[in-house]
Protein backbone atom coordinates (compact mmCIF):
# COMPACT_ATOMS: atom_id res chain seq x y z
CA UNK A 1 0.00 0.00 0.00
CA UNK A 2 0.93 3.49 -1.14
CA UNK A 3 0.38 6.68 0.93
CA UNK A 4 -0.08 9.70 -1.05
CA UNK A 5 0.32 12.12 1.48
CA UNK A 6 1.36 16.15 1.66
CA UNK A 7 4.35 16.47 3.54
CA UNK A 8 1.38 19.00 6.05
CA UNK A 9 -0.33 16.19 6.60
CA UNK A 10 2.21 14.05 7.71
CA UNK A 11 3.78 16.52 9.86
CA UNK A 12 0.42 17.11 11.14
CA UNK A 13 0.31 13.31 11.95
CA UNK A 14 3.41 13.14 13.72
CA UNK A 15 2.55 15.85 16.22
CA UNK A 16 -0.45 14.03 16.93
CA UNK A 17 1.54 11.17 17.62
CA UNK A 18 3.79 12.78 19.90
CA UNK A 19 0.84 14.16 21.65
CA UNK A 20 -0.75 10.64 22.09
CA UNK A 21 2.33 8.83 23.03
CA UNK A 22 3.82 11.30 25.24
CA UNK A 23 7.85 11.12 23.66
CA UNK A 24 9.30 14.30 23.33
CA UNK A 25 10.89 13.76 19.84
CA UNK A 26 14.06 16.12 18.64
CA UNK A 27 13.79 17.96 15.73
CA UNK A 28 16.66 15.96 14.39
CA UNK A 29 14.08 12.95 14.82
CA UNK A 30 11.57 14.03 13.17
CA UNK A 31 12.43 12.03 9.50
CA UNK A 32 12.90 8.89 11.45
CA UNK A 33 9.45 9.24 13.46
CA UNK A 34 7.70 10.03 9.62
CA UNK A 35 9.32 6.95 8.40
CA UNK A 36 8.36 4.94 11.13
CA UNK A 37 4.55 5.65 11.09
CA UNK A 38 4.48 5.29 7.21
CA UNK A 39 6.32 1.42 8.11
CA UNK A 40 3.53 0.49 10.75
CA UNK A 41 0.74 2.24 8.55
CA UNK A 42 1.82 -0.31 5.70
CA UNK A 43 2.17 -3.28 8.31
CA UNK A 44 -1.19 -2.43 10.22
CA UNK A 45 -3.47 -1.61 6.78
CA UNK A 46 -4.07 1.92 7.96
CA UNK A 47 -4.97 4.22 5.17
CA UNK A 48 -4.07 7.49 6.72
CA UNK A 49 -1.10 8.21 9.35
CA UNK A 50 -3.39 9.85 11.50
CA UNK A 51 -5.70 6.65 12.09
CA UNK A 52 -2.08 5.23 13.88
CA UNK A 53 -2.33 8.51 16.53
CA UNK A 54 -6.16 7.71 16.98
CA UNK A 55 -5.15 4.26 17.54
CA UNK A 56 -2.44 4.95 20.07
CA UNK A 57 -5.56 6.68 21.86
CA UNK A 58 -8.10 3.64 22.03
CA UNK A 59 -6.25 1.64 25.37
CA UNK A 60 -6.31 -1.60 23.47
CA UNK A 61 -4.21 -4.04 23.83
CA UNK A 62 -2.68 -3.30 20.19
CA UNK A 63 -2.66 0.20 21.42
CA UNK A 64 0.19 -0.86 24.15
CA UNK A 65 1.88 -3.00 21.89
CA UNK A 66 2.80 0.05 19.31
CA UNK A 67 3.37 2.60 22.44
CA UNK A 68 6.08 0.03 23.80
CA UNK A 69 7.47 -0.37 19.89
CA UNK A 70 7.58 3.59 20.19
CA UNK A 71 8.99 3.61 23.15
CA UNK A 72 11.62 1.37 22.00
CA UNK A 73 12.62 3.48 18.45
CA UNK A 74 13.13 6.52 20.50
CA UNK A 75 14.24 6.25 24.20
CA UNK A 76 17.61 4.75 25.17
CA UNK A 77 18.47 1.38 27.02
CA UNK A 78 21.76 3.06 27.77
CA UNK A 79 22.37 1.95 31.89
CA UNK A 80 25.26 0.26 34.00
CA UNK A 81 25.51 -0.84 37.47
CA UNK A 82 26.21 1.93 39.88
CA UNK A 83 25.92 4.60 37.04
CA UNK A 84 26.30 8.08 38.44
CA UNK A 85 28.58 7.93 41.86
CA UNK A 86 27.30 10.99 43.33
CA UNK A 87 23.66 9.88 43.50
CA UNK A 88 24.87 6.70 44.47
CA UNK A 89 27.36 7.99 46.99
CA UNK A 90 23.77 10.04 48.17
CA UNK A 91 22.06 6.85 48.24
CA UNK A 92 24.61 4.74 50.15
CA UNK A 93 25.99 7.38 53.19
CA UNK A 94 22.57 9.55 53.24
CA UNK A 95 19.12 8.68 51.70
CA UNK A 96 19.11 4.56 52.33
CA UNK A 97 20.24 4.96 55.84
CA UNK A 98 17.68 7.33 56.80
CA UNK A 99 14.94 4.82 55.01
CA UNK A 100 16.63 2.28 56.96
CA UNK A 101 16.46 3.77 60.07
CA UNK A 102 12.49 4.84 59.92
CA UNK A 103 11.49 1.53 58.13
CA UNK A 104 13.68 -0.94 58.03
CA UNK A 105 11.07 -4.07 58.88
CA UNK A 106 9.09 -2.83 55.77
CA UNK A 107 11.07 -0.64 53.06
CA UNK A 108 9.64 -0.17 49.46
CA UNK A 109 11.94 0.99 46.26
CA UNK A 110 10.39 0.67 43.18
CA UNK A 111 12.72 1.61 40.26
CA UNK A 112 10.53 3.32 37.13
CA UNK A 113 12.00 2.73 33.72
CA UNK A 114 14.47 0.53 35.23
CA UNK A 115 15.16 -0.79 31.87
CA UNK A 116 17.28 -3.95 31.71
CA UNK A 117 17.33 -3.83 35.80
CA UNK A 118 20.93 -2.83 36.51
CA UNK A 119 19.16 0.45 38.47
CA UNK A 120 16.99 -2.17 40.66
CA UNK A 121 20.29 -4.55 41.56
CA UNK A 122 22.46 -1.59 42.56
CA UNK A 123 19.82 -0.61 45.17
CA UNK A 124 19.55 -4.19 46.28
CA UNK A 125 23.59 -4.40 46.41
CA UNK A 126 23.91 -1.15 48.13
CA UNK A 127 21.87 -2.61 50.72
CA UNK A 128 23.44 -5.64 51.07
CA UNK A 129 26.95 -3.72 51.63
CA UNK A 130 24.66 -1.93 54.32
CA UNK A 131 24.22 -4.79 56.19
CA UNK A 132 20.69 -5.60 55.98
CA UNK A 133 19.59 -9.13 55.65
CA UNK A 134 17.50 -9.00 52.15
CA UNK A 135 16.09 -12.63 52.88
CA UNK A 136 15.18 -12.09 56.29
CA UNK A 137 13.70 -8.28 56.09
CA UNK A 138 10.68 -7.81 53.93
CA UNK A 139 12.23 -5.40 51.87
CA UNK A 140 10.55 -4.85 48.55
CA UNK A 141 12.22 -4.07 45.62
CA UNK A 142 10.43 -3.80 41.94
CA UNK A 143 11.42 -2.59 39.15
CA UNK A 144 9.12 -1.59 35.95
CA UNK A 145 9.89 -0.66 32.36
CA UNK A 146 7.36 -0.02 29.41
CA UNK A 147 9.57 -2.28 26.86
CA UNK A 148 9.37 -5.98 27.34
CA UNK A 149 12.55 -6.80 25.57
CA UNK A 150 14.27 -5.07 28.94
CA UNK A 151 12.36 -6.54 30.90
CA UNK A 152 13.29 -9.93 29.83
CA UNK A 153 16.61 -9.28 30.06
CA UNK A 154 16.47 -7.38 33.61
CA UNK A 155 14.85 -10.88 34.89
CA UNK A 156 17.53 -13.11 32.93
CA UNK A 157 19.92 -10.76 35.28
CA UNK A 158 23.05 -11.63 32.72
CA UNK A 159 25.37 -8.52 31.69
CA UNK A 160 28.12 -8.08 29.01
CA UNK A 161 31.43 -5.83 30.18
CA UNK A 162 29.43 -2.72 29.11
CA UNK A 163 27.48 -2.91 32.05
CA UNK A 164 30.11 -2.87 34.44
CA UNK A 165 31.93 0.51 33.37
CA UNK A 166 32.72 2.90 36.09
CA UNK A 167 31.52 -0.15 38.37
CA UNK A 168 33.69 -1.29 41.75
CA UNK A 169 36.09 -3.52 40.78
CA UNK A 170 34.77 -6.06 43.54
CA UNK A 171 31.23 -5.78 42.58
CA UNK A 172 31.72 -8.61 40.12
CA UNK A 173 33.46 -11.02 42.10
CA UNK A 174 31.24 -10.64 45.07
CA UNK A 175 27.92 -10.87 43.36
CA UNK A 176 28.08 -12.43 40.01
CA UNK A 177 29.25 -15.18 38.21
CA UNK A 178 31.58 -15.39 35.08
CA UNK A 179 30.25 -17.38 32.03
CA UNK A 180 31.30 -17.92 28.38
CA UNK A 181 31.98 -15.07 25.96
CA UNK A 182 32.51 -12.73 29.11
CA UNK A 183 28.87 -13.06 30.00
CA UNK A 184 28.07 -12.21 33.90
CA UNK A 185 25.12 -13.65 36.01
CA UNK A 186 24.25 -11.99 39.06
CA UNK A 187 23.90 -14.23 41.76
CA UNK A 188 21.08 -16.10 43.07
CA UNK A 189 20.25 -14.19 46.07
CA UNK A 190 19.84 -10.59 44.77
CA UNK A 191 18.32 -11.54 41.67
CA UNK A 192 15.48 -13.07 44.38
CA UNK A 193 14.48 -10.25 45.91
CA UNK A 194 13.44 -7.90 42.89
CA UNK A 195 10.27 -7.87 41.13
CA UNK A 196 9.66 -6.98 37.42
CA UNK A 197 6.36 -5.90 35.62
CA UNK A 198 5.01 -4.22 32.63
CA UNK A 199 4.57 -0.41 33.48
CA UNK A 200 3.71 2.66 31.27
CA UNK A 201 4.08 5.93 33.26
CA UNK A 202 2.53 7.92 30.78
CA UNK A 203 -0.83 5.95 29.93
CA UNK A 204 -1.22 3.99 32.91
CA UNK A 205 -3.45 4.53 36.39
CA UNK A 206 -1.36 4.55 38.91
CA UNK A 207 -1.18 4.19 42.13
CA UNK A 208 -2.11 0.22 41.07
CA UNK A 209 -2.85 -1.33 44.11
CA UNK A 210 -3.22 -4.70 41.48
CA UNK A 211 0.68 -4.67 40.81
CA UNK A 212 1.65 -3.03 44.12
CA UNK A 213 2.87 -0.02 42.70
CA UNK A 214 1.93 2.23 45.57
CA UNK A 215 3.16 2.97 49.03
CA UNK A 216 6.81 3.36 48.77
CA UNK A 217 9.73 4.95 50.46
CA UNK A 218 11.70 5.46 47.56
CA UNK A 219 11.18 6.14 43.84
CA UNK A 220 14.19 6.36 41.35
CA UNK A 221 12.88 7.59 37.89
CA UNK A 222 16.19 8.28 36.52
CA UNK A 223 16.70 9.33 32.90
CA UNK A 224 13.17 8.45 31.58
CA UNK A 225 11.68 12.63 31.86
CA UNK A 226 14.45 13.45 29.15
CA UNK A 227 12.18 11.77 27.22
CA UNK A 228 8.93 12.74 27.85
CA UNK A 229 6.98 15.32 26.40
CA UNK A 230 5.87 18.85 29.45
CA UNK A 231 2.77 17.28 29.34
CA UNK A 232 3.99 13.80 29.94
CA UNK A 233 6.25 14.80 32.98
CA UNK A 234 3.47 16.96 34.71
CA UNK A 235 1.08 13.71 34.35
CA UNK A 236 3.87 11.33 35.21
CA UNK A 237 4.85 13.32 38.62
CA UNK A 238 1.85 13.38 39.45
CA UNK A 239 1.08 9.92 39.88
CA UNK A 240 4.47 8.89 41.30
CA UNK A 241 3.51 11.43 43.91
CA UNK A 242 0.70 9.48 44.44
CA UNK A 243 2.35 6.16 44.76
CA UNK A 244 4.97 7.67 47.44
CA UNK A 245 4.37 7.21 51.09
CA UNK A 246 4.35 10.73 52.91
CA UNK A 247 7.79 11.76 53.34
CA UNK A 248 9.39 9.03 50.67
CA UNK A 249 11.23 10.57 48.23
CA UNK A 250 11.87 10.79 44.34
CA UNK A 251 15.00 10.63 43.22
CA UNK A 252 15.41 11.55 39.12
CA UNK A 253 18.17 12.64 36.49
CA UNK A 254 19.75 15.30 37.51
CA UNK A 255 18.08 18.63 36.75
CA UNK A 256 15.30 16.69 35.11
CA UNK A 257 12.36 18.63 36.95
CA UNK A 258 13.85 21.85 38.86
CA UNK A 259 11.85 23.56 36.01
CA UNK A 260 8.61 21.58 36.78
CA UNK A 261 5.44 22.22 39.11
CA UNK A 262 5.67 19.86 41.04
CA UNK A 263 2.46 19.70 43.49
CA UNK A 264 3.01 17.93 47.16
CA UNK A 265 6.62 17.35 46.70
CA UNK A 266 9.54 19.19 48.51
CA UNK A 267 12.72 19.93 46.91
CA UNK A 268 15.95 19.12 48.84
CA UNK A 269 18.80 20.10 47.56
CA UNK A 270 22.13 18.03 48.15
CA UNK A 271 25.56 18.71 47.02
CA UNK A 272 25.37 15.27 44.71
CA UNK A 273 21.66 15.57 43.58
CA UNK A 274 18.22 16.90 43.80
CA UNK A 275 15.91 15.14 45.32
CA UNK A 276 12.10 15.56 46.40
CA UNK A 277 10.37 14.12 49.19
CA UNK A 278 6.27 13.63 49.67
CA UNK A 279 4.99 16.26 52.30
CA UNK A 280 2.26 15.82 54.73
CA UNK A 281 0.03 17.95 53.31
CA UNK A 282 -0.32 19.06 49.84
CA UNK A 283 0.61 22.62 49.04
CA UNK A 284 -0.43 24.64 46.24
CA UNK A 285 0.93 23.82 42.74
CA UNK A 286 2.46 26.61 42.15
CA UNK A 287 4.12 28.98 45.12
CA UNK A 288 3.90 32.45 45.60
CA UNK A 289 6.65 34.83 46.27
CA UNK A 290 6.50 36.75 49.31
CA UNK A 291 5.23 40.22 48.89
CA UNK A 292 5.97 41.00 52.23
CA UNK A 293 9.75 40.86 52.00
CA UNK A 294 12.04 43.30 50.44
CA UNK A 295 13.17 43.61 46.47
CA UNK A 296 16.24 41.27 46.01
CA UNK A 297 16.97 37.59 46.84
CA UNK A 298 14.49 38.50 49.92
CA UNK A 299 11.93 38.84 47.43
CA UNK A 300 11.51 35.26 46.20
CA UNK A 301 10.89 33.55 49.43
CA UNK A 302 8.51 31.01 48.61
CA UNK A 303 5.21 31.32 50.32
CA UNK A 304 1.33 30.34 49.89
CA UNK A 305 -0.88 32.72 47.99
CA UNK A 306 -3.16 34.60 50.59
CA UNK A 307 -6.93 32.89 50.63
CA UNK A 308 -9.51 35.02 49.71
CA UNK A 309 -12.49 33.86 51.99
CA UNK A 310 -16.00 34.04 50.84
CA UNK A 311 -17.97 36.71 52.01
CA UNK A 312 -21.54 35.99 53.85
CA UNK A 313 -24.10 37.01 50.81
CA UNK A 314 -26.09 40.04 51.59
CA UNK A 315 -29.26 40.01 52.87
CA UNK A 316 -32.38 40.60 50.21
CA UNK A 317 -32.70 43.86 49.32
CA UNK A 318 -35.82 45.12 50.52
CA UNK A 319 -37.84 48.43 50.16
CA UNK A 320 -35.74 50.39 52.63
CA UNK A 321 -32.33 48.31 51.55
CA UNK A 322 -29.59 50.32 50.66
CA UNK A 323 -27.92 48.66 47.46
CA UNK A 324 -24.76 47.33 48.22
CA UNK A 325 -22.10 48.36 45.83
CA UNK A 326 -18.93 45.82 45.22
CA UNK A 327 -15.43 47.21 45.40
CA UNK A 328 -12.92 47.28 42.78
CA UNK A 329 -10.46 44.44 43.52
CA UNK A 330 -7.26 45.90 44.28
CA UNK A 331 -4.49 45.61 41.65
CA UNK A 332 -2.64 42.85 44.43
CA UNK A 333 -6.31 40.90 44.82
CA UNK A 334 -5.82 40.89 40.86
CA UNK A 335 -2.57 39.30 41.01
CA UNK A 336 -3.73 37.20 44.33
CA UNK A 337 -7.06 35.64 41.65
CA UNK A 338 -3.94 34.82 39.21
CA UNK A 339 -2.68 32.80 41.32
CA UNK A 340 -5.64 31.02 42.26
CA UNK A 341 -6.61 30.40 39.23
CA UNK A 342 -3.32 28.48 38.42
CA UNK A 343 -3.50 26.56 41.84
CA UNK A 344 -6.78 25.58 40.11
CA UNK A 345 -6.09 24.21 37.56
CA UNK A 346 -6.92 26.87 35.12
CA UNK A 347 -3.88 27.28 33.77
CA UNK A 348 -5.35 29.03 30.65
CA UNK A 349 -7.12 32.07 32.17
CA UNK A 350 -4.71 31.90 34.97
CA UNK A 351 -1.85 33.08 31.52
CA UNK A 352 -4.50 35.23 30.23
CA UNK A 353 -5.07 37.06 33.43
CA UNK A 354 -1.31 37.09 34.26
CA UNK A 355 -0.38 38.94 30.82
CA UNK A 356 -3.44 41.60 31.10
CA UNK A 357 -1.71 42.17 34.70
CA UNK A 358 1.97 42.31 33.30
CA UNK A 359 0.43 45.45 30.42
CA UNK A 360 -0.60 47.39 32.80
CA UNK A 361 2.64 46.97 35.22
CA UNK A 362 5.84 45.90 33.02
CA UNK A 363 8.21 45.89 35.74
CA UNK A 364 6.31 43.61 38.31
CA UNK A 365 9.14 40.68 38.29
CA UNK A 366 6.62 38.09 40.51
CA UNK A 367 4.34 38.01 37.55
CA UNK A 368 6.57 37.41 35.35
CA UNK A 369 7.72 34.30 36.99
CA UNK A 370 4.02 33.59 37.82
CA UNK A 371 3.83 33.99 33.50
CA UNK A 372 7.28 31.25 33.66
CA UNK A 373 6.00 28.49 35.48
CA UNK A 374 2.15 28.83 33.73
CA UNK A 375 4.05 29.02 30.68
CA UNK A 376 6.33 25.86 31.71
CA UNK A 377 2.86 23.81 32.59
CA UNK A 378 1.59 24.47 29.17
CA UNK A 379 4.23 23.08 27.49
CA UNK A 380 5.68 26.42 26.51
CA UNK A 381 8.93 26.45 26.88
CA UNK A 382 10.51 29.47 24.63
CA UNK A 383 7.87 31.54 26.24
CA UNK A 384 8.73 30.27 29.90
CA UNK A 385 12.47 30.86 29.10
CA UNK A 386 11.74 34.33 27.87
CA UNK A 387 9.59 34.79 30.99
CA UNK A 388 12.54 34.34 33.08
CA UNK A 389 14.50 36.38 31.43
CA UNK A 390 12.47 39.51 32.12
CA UNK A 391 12.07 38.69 35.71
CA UNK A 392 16.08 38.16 35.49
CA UNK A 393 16.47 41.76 34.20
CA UNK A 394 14.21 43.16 37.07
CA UNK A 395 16.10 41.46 39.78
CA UNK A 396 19.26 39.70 38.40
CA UNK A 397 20.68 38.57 41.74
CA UNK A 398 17.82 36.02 42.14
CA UNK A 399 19.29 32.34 42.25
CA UNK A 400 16.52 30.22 41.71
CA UNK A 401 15.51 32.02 38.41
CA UNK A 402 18.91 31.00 37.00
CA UNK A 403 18.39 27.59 37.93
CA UNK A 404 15.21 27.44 36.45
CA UNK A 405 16.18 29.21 33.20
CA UNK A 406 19.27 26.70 32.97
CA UNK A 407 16.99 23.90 33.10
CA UNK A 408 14.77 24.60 30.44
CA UNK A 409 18.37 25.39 28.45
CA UNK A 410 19.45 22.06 29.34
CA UNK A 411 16.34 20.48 27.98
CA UNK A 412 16.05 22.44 24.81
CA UNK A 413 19.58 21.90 23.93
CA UNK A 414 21.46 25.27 24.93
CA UNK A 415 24.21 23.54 27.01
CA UNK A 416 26.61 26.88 26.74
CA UNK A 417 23.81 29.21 27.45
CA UNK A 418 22.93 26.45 30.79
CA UNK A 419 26.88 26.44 31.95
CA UNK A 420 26.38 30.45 32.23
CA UNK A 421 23.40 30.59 34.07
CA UNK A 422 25.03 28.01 36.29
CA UNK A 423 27.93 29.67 36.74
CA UNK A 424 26.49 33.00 37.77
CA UNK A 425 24.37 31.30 40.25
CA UNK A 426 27.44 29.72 41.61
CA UNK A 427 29.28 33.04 42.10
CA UNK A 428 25.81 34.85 43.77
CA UNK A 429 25.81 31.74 46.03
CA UNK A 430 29.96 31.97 46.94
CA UNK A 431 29.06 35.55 48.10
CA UNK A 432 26.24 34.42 50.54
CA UNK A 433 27.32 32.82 54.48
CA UNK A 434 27.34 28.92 54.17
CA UNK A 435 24.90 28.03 56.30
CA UNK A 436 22.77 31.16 55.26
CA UNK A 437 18.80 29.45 53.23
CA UNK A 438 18.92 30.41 50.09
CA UNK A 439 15.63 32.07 49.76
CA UNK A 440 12.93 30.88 46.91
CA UNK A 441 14.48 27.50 47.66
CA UNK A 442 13.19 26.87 51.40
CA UNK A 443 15.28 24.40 53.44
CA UNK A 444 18.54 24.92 51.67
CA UNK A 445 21.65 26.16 52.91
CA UNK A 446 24.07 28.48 50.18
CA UNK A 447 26.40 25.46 50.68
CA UNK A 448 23.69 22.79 49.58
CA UNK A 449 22.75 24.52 46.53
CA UNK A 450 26.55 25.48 45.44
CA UNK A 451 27.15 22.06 46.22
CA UNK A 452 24.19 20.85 43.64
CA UNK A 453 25.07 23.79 40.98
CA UNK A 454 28.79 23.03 40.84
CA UNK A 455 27.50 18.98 40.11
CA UNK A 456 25.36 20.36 37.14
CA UNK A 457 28.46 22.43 36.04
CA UNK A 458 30.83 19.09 36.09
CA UNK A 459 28.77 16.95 34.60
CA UNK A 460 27.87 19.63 31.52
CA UNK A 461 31.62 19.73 31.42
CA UNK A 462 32.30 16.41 31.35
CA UNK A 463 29.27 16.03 28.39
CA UNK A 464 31.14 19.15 26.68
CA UNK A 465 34.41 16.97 26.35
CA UNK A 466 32.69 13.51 25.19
């Protein structure tokens, strides 16, 4: 079968591909995604690419089936045991002991996207070195990946000498077992204790109560956002929110969502990675600056948006009844109904309401970051980055604008333009005291951030050299 297409209408087709799988697909990919749903248009009978989005939209089983072949054309298997030795340095000497030490009789780690399950066995290594007695504690570990080629070959738990790179030179001979053609099996009793199962973040409901993906202490969802569409990471946070205890915590690429809403979770900020932890309660989605606090880094002290509490209605006007005239909202109660409309959900009038407030005062910096992060939730993110910009230029000693512009950078591509955004943060944080919180980023010290911004500048160094 031929396709007689215009090259609109296959464009056309592709973005509503993207849109219905959720893969944020380069530019440079573009040719290999329009040759790919012409191939499965051919193979499935389809007459038109765009009957292959609608299909990817129907939940059917044959939907999942070309999602995970999707999946598999553009996302990476690329992993190794003990692959980035800060976070794992983090993991071993801070964030499994403290797990340990509140839960040790029940701990839950579930690895998301854990591909061919080297992620998984690291964590269950790591706390074997820690001393804990996997067979005797009821520890859960599973791991879940959307392609079930990985899968497969996380459950055979047999690696090449790739997989090993950068990995402890004892790690082998302590827990695996040399075969022909320089084939390694990990042993017997850490293969045991993980689990493996089909998973798509994107598509499926989750918490899943039916593959006990909920409840746990620990989530790493490492390298898999990179991938994902704005939409796609909003919806995918969300749910592995949801399927975090309160107070577990989320441990991701680096950088992957300091540009992200991120609703109930609390960044921390350690010198070897971000990480966000589950609160106890909820707070908005997106957090207002202080108005209360003086222009300058004082200014961007997070803080939730005022309530505006309903007012008893009036009484029935009557024959004597005076008729009650409403005031005109203040130009703050303006900006205070933004906000509320974002925490809302209404992320669309909340952008329309924010740039009818920014005409009328240019040089208000909090709504243009208020205009950044409703800009970042749509999706937008050449409008978010220009966003921050302006709010830059009104107060260009705020850190956690640079961090957030350097992000988006990172995402879109910009590496030089990332390294120096990141490098002026780093000198604005050298000038503050060590143990002073860096304000706009609540529970970090100066030296915690520097510590986390000179990680981002290393390893953009280190991919600068490659």
């Amino acid at each position: 079968m031929t396709l007689a297409l215009e090259p609109d209408e296959l464009a056309f087709a592709c973005e509503a591909t993207i849109r219905s799988c959720g893969l944020k697909i380069q530019s440079i990919d573009r040719p290999k995604l329009q040759a790919f749903i012409l191939q499965r248009c051919k193979q499935l009978g389809l007459s038109n690419p765009l009957d292959y989005s609608h299909l990817l939209n129907t939940g059917s089983a044959q939907a999942s089936q070309e999602l995970e072949r999707l999946s598999e054309a553009f996302t990476s298997l690329e992993t190794y045991f003990f692959r980035d030795s800060g976070q794992i340095q983090l993991l071993r000497e801070t964030l499994l002991p403290e797990l340990l030490a509140k839960r040790a009789n029940h701990l839950r780690i579930w690895s998301c996207g854990c591909s061919s399950g080297e992620e998984i066995y690291t964590i269950a290594m790591l706390l074997d070195q820690l001393g804990i007695d996997l067979e005797r504690y009821p520890i859960r570990l599973i791991g879940t990946d959307i392609n079930p080629q990985a899968l497969q070959r996380a459950k055979a738990a047999r690696y090449g000498e790739w997989s090993f790179r950068g990995c402890p030179a004892l790690i082998k001979s302590n827990y695996f077992q040399e075969g022909p053609s320089g084939v390694w099996t990990l042993n017997t009793r850490i293969r045991d204790m993980v689990h493996f199962s089909s998973c798509d973040l994107v598509h499926d409901s989750l918490p899943s109560p039916s593959q006990d993906l909920q409840n746990f202490d620990l989530i790493l969802c490492r390298n898999v956002f990179i991938y994902f569409t704005p939409e796609a990471i909003q919806t995918s946070v969300r749910k592995l929110s949801q399927c975090l205890r309160e107070g577990g915590l989320l441990l991701t690429g680096h950088g992957e969502l300091l540009s992200h809403s991120l609703p109930g979770l609390q960044l921390e900020l350690h010198p070897e990675s971000a990480v966000f932890r589950r609160q106890t309660a909820s707070p908005p989605a997106l957090a207002r600056p202080s108005r209360a606090a003086p222009t300058g880094l004082g200014s961007q002290i997070a803080a939730t948006p005022p309530i505006l509490t309903a007012k008893p209605a009036p009484a029935p006007l009557g024959p004597t009844s005076t008729p009650l005239i409403t005031p005109t909202p203040s130009f703050e109660e303006e900006i205070s109904s933004a906000w509320q409309l974002a925490n809302s959900g209404q992320s669309q009038e909340a952008r329309q309401a924010c740039r009818a407030l920014i005409q009328r005062d240019p040089a208000h910096k909090e709504l243009h970051y208020l205009q950044a992060l409703l800009e970042m939730e749509l999706g937008h993110l050449s409008q978010a980055s220009e966003a921050l910009r302006r709010a830059l230029y009104l107060d260009p000693t705020d850190i956690a604008l640079y961090l957030q512009l350097a992000e988006i950078q990172q995402q879109t591509g910009m590496r030089t333009a990332a390294q120096r955004h990141l490098a002026t943060a780093a000198k604005l944080l050298s000038r503050l005291p060590p143990e002073q919180e860096v304000p706009s980023l609540k529970g970090n010290s100066a030296s915690q951030v520097l510590g986390f911004v000179n990680a981002q500048l290393a390893q953009l160094n280190e991919q600068s050299t490659r």
